[in-house]
C-alpha atoms as a PDB file:
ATOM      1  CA  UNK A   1     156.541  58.771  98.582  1.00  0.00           C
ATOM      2  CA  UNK A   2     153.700  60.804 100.223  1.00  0.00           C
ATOM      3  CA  UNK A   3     154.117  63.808  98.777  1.00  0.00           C
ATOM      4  CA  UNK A   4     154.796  62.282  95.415  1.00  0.00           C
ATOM      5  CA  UNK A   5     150.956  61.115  95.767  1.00  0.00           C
ATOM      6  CA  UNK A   6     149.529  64.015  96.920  1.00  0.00           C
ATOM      7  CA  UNK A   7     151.080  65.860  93.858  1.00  0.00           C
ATOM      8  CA  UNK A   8     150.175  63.326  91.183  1.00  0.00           C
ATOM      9  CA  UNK A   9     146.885  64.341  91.233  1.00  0.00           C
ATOM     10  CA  UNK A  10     147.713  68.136  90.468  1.00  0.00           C
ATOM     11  CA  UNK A  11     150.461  66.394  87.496  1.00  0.00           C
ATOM     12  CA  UNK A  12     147.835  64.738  85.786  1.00  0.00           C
ATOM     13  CA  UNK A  13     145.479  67.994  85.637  1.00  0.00           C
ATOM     14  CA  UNK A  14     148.502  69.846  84.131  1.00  0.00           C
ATOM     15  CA  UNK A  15     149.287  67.604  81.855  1.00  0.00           C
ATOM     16  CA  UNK A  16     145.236  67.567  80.783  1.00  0.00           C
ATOM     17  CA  UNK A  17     144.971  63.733  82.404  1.00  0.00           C
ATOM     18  CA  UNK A  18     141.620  63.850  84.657  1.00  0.00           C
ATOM     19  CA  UNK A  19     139.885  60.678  86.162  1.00  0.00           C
ATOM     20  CA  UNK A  20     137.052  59.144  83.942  1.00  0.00           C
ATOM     21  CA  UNK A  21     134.429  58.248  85.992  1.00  0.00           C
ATOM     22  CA  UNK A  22     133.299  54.573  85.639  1.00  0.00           C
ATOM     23  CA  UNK A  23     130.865  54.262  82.770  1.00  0.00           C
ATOM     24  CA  UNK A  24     127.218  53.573  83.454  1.00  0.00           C
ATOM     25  CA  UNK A  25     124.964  50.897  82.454  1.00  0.00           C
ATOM     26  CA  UNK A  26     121.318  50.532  82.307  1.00  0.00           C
ATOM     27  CA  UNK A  27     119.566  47.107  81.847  1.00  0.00           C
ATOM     28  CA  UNK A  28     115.988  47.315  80.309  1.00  0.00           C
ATOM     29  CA  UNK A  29     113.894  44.323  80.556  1.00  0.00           C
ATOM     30  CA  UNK A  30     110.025  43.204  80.572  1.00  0.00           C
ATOM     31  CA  UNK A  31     107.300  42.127  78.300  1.00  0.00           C
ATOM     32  CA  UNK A  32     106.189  44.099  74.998  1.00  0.00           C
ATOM     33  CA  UNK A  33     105.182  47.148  76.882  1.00  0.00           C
ATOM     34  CA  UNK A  34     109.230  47.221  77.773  1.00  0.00           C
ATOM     35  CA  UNK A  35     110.292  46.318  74.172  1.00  0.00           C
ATOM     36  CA  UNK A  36     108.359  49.148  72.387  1.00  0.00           C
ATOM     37  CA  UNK A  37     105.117  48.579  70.351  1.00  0.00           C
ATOM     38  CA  UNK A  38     104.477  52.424  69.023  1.00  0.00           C
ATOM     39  CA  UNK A  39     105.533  52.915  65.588  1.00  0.00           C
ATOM     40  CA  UNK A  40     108.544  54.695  64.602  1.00  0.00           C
ATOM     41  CA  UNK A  41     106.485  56.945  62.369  1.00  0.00           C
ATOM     42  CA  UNK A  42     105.795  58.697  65.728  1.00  0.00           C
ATOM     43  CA  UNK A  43     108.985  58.919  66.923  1.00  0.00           C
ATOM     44  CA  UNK A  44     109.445  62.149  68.671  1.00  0.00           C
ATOM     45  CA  UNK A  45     111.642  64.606  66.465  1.00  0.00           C
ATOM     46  CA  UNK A  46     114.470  64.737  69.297  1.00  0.00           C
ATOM     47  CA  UNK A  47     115.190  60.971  68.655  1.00  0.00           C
ATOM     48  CA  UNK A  48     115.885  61.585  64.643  1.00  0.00           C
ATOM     49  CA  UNK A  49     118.783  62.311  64.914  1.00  0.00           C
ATOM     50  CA  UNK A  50     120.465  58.866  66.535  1.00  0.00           C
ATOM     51  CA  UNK A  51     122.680  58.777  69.818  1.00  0.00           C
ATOM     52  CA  UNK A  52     126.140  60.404  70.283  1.00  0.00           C
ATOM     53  CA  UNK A  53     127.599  58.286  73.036  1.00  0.00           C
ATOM     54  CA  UNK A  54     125.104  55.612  73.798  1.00  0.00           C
ATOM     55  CA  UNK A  55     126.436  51.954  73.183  1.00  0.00           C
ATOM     56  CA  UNK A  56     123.821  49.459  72.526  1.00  0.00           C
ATOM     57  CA  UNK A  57     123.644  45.295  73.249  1.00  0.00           C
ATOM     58  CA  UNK A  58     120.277  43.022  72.770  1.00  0.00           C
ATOM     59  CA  UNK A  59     121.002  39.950  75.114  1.00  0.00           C
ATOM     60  CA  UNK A  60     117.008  38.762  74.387  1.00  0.00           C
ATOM     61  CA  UNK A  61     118.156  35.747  71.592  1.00  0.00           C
ATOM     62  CA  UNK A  62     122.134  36.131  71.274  1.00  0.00           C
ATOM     63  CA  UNK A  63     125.123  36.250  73.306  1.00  0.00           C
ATOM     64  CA  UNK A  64     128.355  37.584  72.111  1.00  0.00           C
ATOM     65  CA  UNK A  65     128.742  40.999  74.863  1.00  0.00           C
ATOM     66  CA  UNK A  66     129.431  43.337  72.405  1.00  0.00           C
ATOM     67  CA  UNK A  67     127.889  46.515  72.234  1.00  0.00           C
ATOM     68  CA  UNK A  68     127.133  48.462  68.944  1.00  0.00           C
ATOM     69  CA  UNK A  69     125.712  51.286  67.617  1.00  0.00           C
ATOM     70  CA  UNK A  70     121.172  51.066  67.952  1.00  0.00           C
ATOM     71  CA  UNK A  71     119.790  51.438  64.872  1.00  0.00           C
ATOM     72  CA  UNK A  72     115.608  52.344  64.724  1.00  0.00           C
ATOM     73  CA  UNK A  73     113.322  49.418  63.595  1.00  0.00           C
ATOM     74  CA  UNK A  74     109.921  49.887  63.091  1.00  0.00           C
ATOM     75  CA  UNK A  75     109.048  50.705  66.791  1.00  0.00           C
ATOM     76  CA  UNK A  76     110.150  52.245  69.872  1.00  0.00           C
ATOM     77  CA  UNK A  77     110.101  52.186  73.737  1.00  0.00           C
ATOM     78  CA  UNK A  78     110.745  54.326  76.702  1.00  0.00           C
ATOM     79  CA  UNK A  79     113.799  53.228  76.961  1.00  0.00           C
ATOM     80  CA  UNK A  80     114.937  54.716  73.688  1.00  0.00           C
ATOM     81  CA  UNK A  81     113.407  57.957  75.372  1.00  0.00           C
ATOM     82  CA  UNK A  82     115.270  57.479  78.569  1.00  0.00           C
ATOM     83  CA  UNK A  83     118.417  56.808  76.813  1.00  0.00           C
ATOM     84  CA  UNK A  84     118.267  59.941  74.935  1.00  0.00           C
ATOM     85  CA  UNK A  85     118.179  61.937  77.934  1.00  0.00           C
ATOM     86  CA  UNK A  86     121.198  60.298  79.653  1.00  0.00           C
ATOM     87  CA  UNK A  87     122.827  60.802  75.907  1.00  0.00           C
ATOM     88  CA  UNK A  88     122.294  64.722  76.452  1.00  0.00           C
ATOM     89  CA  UNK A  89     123.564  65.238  80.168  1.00  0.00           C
ATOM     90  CA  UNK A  90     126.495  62.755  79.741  1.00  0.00           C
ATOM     91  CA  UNK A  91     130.055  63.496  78.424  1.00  0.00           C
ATOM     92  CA  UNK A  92     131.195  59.884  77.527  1.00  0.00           C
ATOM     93  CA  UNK A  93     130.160  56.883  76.193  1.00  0.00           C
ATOM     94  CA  UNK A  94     127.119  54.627  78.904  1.00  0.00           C
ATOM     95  CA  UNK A  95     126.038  50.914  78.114  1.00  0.00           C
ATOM     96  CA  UNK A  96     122.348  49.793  77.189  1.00  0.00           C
ATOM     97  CA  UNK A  97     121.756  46.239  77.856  1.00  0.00           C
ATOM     98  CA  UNK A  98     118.260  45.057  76.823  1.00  0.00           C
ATOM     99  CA  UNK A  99     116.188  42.002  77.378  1.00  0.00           C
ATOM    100  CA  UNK A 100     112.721  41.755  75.806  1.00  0.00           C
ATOM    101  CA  UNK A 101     109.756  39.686  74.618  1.00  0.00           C
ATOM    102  CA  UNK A 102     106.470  40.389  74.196  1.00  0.00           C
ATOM    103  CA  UNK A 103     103.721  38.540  75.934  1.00  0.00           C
ATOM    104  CA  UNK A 104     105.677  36.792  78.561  1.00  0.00           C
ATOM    105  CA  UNK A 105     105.103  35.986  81.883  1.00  0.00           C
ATOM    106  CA  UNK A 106     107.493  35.342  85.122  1.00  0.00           C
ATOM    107  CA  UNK A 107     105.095  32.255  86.159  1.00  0.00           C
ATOM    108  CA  UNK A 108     105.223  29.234  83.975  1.00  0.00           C
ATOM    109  CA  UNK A 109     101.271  28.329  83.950  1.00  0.00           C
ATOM    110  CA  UNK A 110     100.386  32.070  82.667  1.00  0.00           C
ATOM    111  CA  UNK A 111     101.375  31.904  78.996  1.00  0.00           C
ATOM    112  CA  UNK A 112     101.609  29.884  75.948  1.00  0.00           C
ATOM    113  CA  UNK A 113     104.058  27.362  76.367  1.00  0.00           C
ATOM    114  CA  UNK A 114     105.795  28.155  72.993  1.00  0.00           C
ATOM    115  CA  UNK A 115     107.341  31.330  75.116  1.00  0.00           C
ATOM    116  CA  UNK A 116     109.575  31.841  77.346  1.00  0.00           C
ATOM    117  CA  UNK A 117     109.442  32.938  81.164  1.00  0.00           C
ATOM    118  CA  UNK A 118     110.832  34.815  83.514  1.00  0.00           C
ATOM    119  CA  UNK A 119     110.455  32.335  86.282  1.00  0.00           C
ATOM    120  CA  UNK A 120     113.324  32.782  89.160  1.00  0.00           C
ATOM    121  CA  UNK A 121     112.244  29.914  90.888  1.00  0.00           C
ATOM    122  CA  UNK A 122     115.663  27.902  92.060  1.00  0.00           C
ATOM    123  CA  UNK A 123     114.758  24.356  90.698  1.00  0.00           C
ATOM    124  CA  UNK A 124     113.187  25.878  87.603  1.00  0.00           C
ATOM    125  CA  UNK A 125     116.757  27.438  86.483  1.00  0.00           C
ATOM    126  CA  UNK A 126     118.421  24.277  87.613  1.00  0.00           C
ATOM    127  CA  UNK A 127     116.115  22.416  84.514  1.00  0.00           C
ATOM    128  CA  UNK A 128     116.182  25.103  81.891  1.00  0.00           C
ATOM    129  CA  UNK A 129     118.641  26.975  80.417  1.00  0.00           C
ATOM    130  CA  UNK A 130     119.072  30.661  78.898  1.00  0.00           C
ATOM    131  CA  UNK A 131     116.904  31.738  76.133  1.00  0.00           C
ATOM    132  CA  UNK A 132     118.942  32.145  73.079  1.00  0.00           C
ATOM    133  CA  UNK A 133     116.033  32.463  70.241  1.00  0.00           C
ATOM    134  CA  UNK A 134     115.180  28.816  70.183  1.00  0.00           C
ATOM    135  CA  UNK A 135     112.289  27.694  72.919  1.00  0.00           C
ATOM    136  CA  UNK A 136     113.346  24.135  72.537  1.00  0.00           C
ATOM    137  CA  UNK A 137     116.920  24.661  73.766  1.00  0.00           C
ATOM    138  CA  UNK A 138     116.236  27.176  76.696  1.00  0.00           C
ATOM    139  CA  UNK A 139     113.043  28.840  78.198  1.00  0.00           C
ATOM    140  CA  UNK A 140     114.614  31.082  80.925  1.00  0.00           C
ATOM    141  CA  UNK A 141     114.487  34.516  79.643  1.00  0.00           C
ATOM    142  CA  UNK A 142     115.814  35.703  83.262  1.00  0.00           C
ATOM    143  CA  UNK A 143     118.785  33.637  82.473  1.00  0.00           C
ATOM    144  CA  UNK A 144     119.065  35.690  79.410  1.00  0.00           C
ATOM    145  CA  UNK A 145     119.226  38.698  81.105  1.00  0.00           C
ATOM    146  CA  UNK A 146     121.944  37.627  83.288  1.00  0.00           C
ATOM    147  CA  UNK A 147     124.036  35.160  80.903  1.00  0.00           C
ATOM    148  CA  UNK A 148     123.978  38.254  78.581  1.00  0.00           C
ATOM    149  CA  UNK A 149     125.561  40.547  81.687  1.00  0.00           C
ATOM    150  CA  UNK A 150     128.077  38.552  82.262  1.00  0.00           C
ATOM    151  CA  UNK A 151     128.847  38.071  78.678  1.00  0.00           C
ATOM    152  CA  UNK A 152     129.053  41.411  78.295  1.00  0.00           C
ATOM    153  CA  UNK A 153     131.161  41.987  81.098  1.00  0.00           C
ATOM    154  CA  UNK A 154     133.533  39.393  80.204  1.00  0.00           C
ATOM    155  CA  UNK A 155     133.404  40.674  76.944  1.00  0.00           C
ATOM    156  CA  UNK A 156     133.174  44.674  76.815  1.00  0.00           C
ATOM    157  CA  UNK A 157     132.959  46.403  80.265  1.00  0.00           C
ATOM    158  CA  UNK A 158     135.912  44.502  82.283  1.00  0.00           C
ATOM    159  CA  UNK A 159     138.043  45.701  79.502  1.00  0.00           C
ATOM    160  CA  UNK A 160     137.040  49.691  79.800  1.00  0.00           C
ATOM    161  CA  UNK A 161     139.993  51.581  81.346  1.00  0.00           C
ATOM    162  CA  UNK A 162     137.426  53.327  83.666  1.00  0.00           C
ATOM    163  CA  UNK A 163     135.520  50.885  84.585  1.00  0.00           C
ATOM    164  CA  UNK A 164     131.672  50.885  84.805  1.00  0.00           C
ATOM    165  CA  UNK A 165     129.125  51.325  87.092  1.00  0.00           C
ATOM    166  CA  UNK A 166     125.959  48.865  86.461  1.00  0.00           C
ATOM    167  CA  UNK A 167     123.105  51.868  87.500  1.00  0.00           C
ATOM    168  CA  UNK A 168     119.457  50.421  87.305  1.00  0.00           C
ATOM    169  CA  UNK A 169     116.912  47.954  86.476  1.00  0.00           C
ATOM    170  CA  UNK A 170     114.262  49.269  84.432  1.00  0.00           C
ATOM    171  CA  UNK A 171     111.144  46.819  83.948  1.00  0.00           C
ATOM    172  CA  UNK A 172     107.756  46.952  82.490  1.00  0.00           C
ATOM    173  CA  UNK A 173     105.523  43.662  82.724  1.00  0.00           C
ATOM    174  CA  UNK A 174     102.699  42.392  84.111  1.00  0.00           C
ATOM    175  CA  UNK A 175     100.344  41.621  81.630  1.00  0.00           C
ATOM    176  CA  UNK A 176     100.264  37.969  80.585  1.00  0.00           C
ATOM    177  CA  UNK A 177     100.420  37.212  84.560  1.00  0.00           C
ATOM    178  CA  UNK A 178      97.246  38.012  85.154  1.00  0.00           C
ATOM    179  CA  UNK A 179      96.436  34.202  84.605  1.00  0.00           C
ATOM    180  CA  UNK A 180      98.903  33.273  87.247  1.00  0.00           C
ATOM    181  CA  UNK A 181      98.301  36.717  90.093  1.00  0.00           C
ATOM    182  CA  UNK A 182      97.570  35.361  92.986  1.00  0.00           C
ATOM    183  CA  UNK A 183     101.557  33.838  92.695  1.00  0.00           C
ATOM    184  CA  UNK A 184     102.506  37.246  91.056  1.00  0.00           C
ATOM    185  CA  UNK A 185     103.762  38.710  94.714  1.00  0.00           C
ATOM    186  CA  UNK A 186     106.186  35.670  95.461  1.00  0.00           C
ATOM    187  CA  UNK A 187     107.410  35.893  91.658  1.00  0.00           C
ATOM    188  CA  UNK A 188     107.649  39.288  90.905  1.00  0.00           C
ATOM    189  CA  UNK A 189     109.499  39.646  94.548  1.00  0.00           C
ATOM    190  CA  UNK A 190     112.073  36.350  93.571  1.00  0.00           C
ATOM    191  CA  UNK A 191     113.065  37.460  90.375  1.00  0.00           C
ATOM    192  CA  UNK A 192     114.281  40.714  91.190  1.00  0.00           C
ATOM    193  CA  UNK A 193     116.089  38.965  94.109  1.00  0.00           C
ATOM    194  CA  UNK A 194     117.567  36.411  91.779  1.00  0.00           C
ATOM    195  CA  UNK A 195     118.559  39.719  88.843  1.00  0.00           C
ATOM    196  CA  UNK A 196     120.319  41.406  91.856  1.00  0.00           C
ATOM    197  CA  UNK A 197     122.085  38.681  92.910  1.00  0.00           C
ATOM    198  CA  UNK A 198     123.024  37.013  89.556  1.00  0.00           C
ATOM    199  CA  UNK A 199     124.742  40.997  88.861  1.00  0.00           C
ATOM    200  CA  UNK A 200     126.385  41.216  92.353  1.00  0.00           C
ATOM    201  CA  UNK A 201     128.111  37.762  91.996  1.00  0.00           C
ATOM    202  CA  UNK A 202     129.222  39.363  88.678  1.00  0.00           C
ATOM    203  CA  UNK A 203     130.540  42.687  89.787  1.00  0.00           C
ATOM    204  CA  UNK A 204     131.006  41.795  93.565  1.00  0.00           C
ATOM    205  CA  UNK A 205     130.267  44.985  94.455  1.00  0.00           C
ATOM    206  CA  UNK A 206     127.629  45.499  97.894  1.00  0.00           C
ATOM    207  CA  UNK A 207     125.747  48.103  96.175  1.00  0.00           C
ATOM    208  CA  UNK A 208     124.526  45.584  93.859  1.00  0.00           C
ATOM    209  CA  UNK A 209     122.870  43.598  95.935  1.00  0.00           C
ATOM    210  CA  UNK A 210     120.399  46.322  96.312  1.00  0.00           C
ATOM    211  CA  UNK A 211     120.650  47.511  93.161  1.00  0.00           C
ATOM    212  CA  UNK A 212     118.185  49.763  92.001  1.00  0.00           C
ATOM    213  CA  UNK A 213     114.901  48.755  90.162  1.00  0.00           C
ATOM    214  CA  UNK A 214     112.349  50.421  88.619  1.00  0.00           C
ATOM    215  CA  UNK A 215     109.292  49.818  86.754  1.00  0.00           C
ATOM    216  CA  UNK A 216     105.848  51.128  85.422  1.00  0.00           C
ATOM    217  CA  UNK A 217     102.675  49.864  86.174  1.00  0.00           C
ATOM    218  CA  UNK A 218     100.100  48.400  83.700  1.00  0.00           C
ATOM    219  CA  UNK A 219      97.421  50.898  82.429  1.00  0.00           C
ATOM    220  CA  UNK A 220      93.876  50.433  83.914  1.00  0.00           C
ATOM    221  CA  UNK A 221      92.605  51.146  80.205  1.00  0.00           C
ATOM    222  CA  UNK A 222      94.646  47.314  79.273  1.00  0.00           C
ATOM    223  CA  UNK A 223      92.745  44.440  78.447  1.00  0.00           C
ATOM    224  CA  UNK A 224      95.102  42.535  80.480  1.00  0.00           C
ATOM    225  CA  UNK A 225      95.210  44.260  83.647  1.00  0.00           C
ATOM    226  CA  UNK A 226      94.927  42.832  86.771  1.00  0.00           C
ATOM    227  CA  UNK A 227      94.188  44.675  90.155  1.00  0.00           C
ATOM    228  CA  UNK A 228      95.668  41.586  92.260  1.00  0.00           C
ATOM    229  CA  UNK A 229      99.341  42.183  90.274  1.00  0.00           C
ATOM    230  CA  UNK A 230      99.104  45.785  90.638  1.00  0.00           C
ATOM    231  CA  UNK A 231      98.587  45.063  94.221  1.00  0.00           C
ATOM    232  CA  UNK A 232     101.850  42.374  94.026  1.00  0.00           C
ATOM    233  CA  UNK A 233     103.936  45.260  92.516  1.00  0.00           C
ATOM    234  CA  UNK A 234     103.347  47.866  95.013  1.00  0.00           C
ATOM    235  CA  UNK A 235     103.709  45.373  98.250  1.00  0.00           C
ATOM    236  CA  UNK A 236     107.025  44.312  97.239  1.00  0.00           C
ATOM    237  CA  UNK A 237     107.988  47.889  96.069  1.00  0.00           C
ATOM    238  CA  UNK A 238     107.045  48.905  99.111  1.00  0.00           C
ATOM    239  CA  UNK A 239     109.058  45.838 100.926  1.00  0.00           C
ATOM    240  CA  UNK A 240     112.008  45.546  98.861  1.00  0.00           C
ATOM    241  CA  UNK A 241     114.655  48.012  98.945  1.00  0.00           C
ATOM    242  CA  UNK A 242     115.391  50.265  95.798  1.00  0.00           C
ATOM    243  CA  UNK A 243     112.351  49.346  94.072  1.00  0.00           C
ATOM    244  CA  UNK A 244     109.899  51.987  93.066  1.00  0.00           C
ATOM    245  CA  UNK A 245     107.313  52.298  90.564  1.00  0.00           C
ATOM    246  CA  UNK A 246     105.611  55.028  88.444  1.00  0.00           C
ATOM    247  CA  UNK A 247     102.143  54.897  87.982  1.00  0.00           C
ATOM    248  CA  UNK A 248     100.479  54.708  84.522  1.00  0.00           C
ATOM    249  CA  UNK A 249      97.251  53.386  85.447  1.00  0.00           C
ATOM    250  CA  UNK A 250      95.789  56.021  83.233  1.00  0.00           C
ATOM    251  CA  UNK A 251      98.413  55.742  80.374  1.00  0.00           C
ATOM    252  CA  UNK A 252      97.011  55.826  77.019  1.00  0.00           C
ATOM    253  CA  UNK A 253      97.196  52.785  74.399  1.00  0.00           C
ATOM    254  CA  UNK A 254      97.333  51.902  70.972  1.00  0.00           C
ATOM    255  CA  UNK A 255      93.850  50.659  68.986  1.00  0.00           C
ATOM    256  CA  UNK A 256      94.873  46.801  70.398  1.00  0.00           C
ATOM    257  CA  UNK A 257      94.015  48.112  74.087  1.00  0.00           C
ATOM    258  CA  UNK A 258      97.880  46.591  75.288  1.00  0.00           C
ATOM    259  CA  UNK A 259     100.331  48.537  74.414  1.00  0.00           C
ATOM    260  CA  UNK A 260     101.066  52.128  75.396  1.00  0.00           C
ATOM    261  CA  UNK A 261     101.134  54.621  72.240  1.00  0.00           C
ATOM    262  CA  UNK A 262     103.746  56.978  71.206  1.00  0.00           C
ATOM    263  CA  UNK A 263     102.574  59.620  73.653  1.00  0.00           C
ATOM    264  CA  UNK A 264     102.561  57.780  76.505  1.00  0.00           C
ATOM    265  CA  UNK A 265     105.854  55.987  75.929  1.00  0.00           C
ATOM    266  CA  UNK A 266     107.417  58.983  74.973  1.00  0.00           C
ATOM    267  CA  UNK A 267     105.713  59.785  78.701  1.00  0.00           C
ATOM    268  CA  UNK A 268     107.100  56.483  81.046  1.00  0.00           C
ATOM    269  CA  UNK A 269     110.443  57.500  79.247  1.00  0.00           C
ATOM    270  CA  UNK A 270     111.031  60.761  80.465  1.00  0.00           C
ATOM    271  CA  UNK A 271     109.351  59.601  83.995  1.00  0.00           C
ATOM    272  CA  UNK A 272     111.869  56.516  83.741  1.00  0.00           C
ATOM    273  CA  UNK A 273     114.942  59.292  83.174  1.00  0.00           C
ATOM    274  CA  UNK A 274     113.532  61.966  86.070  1.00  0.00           C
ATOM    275  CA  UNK A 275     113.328  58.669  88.758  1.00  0.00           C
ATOM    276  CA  UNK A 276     117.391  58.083  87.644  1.00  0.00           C
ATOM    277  CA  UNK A 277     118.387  61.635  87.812  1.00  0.00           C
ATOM    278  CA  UNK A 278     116.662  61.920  91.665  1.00  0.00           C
ATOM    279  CA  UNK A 279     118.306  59.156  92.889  1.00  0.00           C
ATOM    280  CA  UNK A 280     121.377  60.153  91.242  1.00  0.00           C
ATOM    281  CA  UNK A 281     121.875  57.585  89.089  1.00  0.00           C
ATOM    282  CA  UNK A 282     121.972  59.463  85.472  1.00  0.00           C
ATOM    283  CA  UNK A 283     123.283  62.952  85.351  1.00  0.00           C
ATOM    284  CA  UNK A 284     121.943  66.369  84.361  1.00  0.00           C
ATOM    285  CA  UNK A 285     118.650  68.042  85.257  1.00  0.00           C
ATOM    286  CA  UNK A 286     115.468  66.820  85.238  1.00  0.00           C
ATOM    287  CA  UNK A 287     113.140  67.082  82.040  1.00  0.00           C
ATOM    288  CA  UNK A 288     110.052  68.441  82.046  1.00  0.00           C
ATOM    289  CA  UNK A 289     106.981  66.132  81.714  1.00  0.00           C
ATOM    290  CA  UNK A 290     103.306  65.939  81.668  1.00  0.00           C
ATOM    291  CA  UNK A 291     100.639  63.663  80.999  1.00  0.00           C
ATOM    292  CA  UNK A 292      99.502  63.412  77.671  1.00  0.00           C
ATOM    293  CA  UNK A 293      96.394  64.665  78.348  1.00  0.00           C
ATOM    294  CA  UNK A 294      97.872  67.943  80.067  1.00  0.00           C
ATOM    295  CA  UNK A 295      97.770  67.933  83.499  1.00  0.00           C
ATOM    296  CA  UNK A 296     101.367  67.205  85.236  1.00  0.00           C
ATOM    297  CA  UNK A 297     102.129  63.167  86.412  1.00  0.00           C
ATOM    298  CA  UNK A 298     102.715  61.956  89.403  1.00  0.00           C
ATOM    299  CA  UNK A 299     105.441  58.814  90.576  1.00  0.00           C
ATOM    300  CA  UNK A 300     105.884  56.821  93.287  1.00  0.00           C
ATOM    301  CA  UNK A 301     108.547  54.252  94.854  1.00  0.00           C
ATOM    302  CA  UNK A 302     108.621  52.637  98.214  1.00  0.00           C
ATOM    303  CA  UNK A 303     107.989  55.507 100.208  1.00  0.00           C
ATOM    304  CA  UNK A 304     104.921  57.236  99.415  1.00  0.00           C
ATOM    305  CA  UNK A 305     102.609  57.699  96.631  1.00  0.00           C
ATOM    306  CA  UNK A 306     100.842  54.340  96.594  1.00  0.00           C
ATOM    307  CA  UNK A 307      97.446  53.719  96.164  1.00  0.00           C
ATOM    308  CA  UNK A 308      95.912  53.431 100.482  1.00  0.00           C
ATOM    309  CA  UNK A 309      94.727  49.925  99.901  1.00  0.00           C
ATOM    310  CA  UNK A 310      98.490  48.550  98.524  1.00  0.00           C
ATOM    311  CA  UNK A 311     100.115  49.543 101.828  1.00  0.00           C
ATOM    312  CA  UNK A 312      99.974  47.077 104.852  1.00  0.00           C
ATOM    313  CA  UNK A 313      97.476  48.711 107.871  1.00  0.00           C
ATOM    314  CA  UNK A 314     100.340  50.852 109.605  1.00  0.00           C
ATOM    315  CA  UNK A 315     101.275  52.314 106.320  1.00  0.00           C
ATOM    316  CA  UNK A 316      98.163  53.006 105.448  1.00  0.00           C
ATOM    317  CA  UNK A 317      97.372  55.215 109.053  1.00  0.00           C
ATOM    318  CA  UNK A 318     100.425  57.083 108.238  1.00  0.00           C
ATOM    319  CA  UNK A 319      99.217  57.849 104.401  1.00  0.00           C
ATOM    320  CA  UNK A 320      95.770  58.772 106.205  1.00  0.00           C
ATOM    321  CA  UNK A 321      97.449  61.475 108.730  1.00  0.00           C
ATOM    322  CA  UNK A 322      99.512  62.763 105.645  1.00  0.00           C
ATOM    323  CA  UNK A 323     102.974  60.979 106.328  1.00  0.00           C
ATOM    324  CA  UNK A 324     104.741  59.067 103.759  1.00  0.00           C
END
């Protein structure tokens, strides 16, 4: 029996039968920043031509878990630039799951009350259910997010004879909280606690308890930004495992003075892609990328890059001598 083990291996590479590694997914979630406001009249050339192997499900206002082709509307986000990149470096088919709508908040006091939230808060979800295009029969958009997972996994994924591998969190929101920032550390820091958690249960696996999230920060050109939830992001990025951040405070925007434009999407998309590939969660190369305005970006996470004031007083000696 041993050494009919050891040599099924070497039989299944004669006969052309390899492993298939588990098939990644990438959720995508946030405010309108994260669902894509630049028009698809800019769409970068590279995107014209569709996706070969990427397979495509909008949890925001439906259920169902089943993936399908994504088809262009009139607009597009970084994550339809980040998803082209993993398209190019992978050899098989990876899972999108998206969750977005614009002008929402995670506390429940910072936006209209016709939306919903992305509160985590425990007795909150007890009251409220999942989002499913109708405010009046659910408000949690985190639920959503999650309901939608495991609808999909129930649905799709369990069913792949390779199995998948859930790979990141990718976020952009911040704006409408600025009502609400002072509470912005404690929500921010609870929701991606309750995401993580709500997968894990789901997939049971450990690494999913820390599963890896990452998000971009709100331009300093916005309307709507707020230096106190800027400050909120970066402390728990810097707390929480796995979370790290890039930086557009300098990011461009559209005439509105709230939503990136094409360049700088295009931009947070290819920074979004570089942050998977160095923590080895997408395959192939990095890409190269610059700002907009020509001079090469820079990104953070947990470990370095933050602003001096963001990081508690020990942190910030070590940034002073030059340690990260």
């Amino acid at each position: 029996m041993e050494k009919f083990c050891l040599l099924l291996p070497a039989v299944m590479l004669a006969m052309g039968v390899s492993a298939q590694k588990p098939a990644a997914v990438y959720i995508m979630a946030g405010q309108s920043n994260a669902d894509g406001r630049a028009k698809v009249e800019n769409l970068p050339s590279y995107l014209k031509g569709g996706y070969r192997h990427l397979r495509y499900a909008n949890v925001t206002s439906a259920g169902g878990g089943r993936f399908g082709d994504f088809k262009f509307g009139k607009r597009f986000a970084f994550c339809d630039v980040t998803n082209h990149f993993i398209d190019l470096a992978t050899q098989g088919d990876f899972y999108a799951v998206k969750c977005t709508y614009g002008g929402t908040a995670i506390d429940t006091a910072a936006t209209y009350k016709i939306l919903p939230v992305w509160c985590a808060d425990g007795a909150w979800l007890e009251r409220n259910k999942a989002y499913r295009g109708d405010i009046s029969t659910g408000k949690s958009l985190a639920k959503s997010l999650t309901e939608g997972f495991v609808e999909c996994v129930d649905t799709t994924l369990a069913g792949l004879s390779q199995g998948f591998d859930v790979k990141a969190i990718m976020w952009h929101q911040g704006e409408s909280d600025r009502k609400q920032a002072a509470h912005y550390y404690k929500n921010f820091k609870d929701m991606i606690n309750y995401m993580r958690a709500a997968i894990y249960a789901k997939t049971g696996r450990e690494k999913d308890k820390t599963l890896p999230f990452i998000f971009g920060t709100v331009s300093h050109r916005s309307r709507q930004y707020s230096r106190e939830v800027e400050q909120a992001q970066l402390r728990v990025a810097a707390e929480l495992p796995n979370v790290y951040y890039i930086d557009m405070s300098d990011a461009g925007l559209l005439p509105d003075g709230l939503h990136f434009d094409s360049a700088w999407t295009e931009y947070l998309g290819k920074k979004m892609y570089n942050k998977l590939v160095e923590l080895k969660l997408a395959d192939g190369a990095p890409v190269e990328v610059e700002k907009p305005c020509g001079s090469v970006a820079g990104a953070g996470n947990r470990s370095g890059g933050k602003p001096a004031e963001a990081l508690p007083a020990r942190r910030r000696g070590e940034a002073a001598a030059g340690r990260p």
